[in-house]
N, C-alpha and C. Protein backbone atom coordinates (compact mmCIF):
# COMPACT_ATOMS: atom_id res chain seq x y z
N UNK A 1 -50.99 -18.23 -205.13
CA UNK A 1 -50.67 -19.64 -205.19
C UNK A 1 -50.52 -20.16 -203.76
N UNK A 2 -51.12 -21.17 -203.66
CA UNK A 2 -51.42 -22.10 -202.29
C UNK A 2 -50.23 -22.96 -202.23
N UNK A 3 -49.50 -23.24 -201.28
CA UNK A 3 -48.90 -24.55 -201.32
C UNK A 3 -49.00 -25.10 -199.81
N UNK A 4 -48.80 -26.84 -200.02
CA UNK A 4 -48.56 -27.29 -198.83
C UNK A 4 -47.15 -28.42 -198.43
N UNK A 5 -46.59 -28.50 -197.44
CA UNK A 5 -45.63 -29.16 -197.58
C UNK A 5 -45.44 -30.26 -196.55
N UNK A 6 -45.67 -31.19 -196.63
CA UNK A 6 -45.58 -31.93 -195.29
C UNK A 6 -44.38 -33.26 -195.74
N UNK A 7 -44.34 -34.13 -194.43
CA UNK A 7 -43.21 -34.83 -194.62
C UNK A 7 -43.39 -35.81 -193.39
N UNK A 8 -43.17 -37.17 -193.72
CA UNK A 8 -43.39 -38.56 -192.65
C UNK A 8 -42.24 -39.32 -192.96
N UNK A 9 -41.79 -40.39 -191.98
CA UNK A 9 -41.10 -41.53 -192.39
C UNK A 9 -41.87 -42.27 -192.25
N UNK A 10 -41.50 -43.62 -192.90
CA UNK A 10 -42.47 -44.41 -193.56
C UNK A 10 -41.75 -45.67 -192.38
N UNK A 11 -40.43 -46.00 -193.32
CA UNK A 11 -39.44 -47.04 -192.05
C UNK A 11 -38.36 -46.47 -192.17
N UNK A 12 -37.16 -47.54 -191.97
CA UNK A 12 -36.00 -46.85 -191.21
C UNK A 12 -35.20 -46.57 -192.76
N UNK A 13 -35.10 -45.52 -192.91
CA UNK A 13 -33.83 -45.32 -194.24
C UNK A 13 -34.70 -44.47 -195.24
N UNK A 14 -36.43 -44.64 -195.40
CA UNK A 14 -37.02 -44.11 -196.20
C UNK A 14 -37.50 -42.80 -195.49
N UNK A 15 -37.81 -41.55 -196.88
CA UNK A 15 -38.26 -40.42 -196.24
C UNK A 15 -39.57 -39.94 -197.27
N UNK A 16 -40.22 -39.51 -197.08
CA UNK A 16 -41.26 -38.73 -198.40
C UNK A 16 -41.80 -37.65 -197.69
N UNK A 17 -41.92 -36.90 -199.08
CA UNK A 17 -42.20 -35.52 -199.17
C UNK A 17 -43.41 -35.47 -199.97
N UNK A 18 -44.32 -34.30 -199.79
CA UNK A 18 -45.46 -34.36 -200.33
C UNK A 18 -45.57 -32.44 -200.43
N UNK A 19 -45.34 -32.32 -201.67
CA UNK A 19 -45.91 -30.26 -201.77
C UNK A 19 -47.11 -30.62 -202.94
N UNK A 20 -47.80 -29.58 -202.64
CA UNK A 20 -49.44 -29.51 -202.98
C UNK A 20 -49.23 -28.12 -203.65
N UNK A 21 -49.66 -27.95 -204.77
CA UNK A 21 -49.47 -26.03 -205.23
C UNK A 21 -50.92 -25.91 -205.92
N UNK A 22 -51.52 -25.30 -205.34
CA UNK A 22 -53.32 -24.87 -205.79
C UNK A 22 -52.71 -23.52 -206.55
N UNK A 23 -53.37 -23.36 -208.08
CA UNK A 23 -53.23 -22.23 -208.60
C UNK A 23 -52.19 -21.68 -209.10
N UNK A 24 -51.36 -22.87 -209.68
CA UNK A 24 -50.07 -22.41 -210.19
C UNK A 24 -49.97 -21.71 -211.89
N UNK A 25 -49.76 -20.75 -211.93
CA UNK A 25 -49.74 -20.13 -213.11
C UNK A 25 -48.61 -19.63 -213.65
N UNK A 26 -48.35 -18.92 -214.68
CA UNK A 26 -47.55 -18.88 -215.66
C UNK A 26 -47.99 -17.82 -216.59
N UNK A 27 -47.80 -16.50 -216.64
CA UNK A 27 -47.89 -15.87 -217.47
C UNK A 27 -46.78 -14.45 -218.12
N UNK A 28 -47.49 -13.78 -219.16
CA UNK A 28 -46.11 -13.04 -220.28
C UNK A 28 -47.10 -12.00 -220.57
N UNK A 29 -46.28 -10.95 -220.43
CA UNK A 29 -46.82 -9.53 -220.89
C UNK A 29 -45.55 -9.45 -221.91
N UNK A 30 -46.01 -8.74 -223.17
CA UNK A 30 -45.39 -8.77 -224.33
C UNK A 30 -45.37 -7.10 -224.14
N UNK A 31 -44.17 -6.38 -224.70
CA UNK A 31 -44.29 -5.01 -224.71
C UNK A 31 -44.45 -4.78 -226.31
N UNK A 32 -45.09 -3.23 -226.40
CA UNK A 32 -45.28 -2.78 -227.97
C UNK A 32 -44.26 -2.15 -228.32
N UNK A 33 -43.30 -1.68 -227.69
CA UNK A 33 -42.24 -0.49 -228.33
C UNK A 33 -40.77 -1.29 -227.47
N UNK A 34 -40.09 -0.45 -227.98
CA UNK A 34 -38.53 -1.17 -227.27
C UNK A 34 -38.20 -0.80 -226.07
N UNK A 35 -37.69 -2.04 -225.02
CA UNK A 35 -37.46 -1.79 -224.02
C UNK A 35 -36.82 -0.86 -223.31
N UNK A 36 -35.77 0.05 -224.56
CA UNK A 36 -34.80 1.32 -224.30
C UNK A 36 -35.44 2.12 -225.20
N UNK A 37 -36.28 2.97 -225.02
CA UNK A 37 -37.16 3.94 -225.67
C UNK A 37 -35.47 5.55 -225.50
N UNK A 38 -36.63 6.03 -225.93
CA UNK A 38 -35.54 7.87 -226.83
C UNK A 38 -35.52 8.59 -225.65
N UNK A 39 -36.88 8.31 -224.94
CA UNK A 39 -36.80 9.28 -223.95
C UNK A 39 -36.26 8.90 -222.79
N UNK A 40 -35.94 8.26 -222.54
CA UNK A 40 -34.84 7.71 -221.71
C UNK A 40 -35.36 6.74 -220.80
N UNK A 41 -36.23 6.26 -221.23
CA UNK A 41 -36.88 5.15 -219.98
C UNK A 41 -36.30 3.75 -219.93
N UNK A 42 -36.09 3.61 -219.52
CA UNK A 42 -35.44 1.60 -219.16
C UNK A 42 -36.07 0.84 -219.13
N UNK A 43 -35.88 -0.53 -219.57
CA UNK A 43 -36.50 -1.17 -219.82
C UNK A 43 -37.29 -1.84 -217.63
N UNK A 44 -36.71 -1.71 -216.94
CA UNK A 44 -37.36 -2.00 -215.81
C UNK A 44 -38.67 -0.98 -215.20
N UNK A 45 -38.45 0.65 -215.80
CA UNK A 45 -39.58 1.07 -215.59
C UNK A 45 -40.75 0.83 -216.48
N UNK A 46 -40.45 -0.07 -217.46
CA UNK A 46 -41.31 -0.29 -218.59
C UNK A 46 -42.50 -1.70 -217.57
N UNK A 47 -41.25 -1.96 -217.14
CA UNK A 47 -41.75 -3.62 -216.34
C UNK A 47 -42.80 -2.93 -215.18
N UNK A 48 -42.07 -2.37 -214.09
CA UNK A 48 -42.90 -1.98 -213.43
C UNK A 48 -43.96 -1.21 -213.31
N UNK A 49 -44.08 -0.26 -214.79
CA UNK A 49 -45.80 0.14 -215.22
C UNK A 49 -46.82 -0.84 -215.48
N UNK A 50 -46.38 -1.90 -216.10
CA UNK A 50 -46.72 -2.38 -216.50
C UNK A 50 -47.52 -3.95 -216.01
N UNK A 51 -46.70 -4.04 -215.13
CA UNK A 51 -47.40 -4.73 -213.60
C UNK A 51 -48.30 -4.03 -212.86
N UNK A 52 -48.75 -2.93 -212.97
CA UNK A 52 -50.03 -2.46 -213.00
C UNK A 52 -50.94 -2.85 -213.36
N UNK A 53 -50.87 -2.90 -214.78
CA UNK A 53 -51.88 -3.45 -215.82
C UNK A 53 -52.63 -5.25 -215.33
N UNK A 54 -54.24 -4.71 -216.01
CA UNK A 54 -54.63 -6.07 -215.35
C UNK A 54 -54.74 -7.09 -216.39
N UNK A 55 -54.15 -6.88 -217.34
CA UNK A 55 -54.14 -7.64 -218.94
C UNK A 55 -53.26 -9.05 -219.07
N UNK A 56 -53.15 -10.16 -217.82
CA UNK A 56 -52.55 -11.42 -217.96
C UNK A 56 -52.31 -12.08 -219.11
N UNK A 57 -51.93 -12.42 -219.60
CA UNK A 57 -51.92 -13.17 -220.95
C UNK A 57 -50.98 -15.02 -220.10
N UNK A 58 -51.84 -15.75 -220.08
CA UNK A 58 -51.19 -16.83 -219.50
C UNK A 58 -50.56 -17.47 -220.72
N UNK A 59 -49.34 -18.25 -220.35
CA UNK A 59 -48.90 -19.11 -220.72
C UNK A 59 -49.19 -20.54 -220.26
N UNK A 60 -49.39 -20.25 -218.46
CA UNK A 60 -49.85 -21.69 -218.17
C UNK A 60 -50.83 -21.34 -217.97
N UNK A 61 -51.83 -21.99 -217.95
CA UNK A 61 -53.16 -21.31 -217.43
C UNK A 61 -53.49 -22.22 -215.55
N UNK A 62 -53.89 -21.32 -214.53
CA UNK A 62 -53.73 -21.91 -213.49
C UNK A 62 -54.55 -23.35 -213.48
N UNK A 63 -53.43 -24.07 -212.67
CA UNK A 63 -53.08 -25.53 -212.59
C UNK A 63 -53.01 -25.97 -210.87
N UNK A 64 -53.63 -26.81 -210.70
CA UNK A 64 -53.08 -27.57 -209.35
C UNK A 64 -52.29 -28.68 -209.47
N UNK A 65 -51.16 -28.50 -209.34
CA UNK A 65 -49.79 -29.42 -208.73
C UNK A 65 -49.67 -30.56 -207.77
N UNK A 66 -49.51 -31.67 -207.53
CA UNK A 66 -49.13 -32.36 -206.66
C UNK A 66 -48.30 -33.27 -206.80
N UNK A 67 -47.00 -33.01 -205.82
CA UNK A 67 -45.72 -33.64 -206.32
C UNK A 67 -44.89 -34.72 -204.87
N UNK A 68 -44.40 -35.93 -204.94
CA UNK A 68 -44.39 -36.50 -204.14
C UNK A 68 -43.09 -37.36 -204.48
N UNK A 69 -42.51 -37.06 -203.10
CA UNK A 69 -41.18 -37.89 -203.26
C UNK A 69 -40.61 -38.59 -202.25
N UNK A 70 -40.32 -39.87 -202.71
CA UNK A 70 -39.80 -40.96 -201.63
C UNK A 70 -38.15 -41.06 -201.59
N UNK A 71 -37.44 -41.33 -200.52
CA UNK A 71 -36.10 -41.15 -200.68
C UNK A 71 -35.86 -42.45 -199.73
N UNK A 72 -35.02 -43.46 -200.27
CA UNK A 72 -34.56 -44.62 -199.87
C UNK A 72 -33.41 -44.73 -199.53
N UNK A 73 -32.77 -44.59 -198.03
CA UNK A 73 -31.24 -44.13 -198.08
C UNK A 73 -31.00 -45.60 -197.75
N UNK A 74 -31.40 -46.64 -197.29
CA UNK A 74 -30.84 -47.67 -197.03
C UNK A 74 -30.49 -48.52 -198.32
N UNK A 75 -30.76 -47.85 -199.50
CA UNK A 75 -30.47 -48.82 -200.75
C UNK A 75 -28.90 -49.16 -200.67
N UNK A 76 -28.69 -50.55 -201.17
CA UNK A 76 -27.29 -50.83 -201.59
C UNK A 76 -26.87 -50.73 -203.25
N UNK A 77 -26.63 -49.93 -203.76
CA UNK A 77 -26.53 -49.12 -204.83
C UNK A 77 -25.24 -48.76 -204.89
N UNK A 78 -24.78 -48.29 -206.08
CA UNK A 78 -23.38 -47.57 -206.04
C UNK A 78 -22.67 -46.58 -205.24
N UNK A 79 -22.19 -46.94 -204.14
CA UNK A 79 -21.46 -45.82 -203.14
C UNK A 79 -22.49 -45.44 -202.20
N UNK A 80 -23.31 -46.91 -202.07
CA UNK A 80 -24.43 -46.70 -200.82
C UNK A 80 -25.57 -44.96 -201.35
N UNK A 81 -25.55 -45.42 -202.52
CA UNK A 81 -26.72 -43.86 -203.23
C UNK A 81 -28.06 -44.15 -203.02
N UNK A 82 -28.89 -43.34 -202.60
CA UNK A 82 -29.72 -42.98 -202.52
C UNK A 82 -30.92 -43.39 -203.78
N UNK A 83 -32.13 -43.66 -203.45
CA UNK A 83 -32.82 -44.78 -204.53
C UNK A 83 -34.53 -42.92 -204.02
N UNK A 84 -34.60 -42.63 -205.54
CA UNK A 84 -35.38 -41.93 -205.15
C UNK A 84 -36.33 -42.03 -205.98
N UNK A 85 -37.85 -42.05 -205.78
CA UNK A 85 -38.97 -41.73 -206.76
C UNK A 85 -39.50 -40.64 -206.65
N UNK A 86 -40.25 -39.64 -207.88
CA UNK A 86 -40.65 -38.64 -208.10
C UNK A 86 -42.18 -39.10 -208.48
N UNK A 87 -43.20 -38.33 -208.13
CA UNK A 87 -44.55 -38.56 -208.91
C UNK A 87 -44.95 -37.27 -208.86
N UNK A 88 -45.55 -36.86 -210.21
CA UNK A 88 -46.21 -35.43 -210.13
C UNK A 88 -47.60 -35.28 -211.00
N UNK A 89 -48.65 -35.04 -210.54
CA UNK A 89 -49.86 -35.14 -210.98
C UNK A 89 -50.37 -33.57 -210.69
N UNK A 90 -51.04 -33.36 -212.20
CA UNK A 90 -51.30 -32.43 -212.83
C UNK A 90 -52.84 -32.28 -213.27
N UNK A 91 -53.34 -31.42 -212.60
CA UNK A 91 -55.17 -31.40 -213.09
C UNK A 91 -55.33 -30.11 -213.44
N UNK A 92 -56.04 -30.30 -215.12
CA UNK A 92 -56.15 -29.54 -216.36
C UNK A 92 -55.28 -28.62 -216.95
N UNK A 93 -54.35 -29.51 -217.57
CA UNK A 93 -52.74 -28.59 -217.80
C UNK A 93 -53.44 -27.98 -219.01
N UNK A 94 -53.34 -26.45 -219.41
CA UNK A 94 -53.48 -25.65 -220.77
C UNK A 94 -52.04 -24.73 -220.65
N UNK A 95 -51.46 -25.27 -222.03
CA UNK A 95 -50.30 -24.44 -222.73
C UNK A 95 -51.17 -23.59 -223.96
N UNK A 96 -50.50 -21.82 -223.70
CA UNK A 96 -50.97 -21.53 -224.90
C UNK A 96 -49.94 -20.05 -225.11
N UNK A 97 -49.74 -20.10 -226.28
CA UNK A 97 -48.83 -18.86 -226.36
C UNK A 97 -49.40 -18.30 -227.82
N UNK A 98 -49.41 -16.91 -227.81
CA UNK A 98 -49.66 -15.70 -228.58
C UNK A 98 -48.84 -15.71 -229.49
N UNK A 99 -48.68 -15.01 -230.95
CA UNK A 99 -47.22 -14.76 -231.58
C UNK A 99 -46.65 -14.07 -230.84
N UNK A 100 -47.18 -12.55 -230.72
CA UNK A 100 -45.97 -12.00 -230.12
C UNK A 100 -45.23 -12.61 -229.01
N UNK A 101 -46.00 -14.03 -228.03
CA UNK A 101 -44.92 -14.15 -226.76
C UNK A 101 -43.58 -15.17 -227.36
N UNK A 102 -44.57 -16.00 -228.27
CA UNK A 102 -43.68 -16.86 -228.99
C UNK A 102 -42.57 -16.03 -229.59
N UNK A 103 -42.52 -15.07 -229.85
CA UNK A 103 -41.25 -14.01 -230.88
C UNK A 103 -40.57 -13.73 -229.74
N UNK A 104 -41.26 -13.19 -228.83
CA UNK A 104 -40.28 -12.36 -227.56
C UNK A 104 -39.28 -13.77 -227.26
N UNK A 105 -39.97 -14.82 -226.79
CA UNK A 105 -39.39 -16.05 -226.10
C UNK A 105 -38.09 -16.22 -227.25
N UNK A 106 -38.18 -16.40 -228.18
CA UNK A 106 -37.29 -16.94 -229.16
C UNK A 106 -36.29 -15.68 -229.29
N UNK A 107 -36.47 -14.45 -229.31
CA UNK A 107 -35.34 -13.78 -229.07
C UNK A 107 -35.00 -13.81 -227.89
N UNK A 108 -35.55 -14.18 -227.17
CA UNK A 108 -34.81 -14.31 -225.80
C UNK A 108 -33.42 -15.31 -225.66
N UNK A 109 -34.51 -16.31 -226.11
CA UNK A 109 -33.34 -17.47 -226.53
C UNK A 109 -32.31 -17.36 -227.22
N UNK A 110 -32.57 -16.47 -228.58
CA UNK A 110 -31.38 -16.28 -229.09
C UNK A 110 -30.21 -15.65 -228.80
N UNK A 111 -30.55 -14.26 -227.90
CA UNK A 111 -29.93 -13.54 -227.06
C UNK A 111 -28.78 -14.46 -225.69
N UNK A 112 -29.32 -15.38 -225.14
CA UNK A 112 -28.96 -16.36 -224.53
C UNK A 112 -27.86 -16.88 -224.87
N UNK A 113 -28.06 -17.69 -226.22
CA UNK A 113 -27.74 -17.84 -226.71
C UNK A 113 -26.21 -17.80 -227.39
N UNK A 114 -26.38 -16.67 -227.82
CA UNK A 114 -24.98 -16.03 -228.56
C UNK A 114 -24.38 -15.23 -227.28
N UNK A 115 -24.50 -14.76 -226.31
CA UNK A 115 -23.96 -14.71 -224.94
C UNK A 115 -23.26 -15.65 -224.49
N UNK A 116 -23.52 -16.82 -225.01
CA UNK A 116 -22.46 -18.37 -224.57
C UNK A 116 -21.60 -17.83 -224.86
N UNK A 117 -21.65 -17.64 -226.47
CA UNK A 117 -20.90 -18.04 -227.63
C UNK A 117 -19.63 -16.72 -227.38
N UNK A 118 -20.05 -15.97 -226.53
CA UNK A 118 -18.81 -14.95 -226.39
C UNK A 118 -18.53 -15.45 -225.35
N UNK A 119 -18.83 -16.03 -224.59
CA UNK A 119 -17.44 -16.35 -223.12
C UNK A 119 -16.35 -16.78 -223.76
């Protein structure tokens, strides 16, 4: 993944930012057996075999990013705040998920989850 980051003032009080991300992706390797196997393996050596493997399964599929932000400090606003715009443009967004990533994700969540629920 490419990025670029640059940054100008425009006038006095305003600032913008400009990051560029070529090739932004997003992907999930799903495992077949449980992360705490019999023979004693852990679930992190499971991870790091497995990042070997050249079998991607994207979730995002790579995307170029471009995100841009103006920051207005001279606004008169509540407590002299800051007046900011965001723009983010996106060329050929693909979402796609598998069952199994969709199952993993949702126990994930659930796991999350009920972890609140005991603090």
């Amino acid at each position: 993944t490419n990025y670029r980051l640059s940054s100008g003032k425009v006038r006095i009080g305003q600032v913008n930012k400009l990051v560029e991300i070529q090739g932004l992706e997003i992907y999930c390797r799903t495992f077949t057996k449980d992360p705490y196997t019999e023979n004693g393996e852990d679930s992190m050596a499971m991870v790091v075999a497995s990042s070997h493997r050249d079998d991607h399964i994207h979730l995002l599929a790579p995307v170029d990013v471009s995100a841009s932000l103006s920051v207005n400090r001279s606004g008169r606003l509540e407590n002299n705040a800051a007046q900011y715009s965001v723009d983010v443009e996106l060329s050929g967004l693909v979402l796609s998920l598998d069952e199994d990533q969709l199952q993993q994700i949702l126990y994930l969540y659930d796991y999350l989850c009920t972890c609140r629920l005991r603090e």
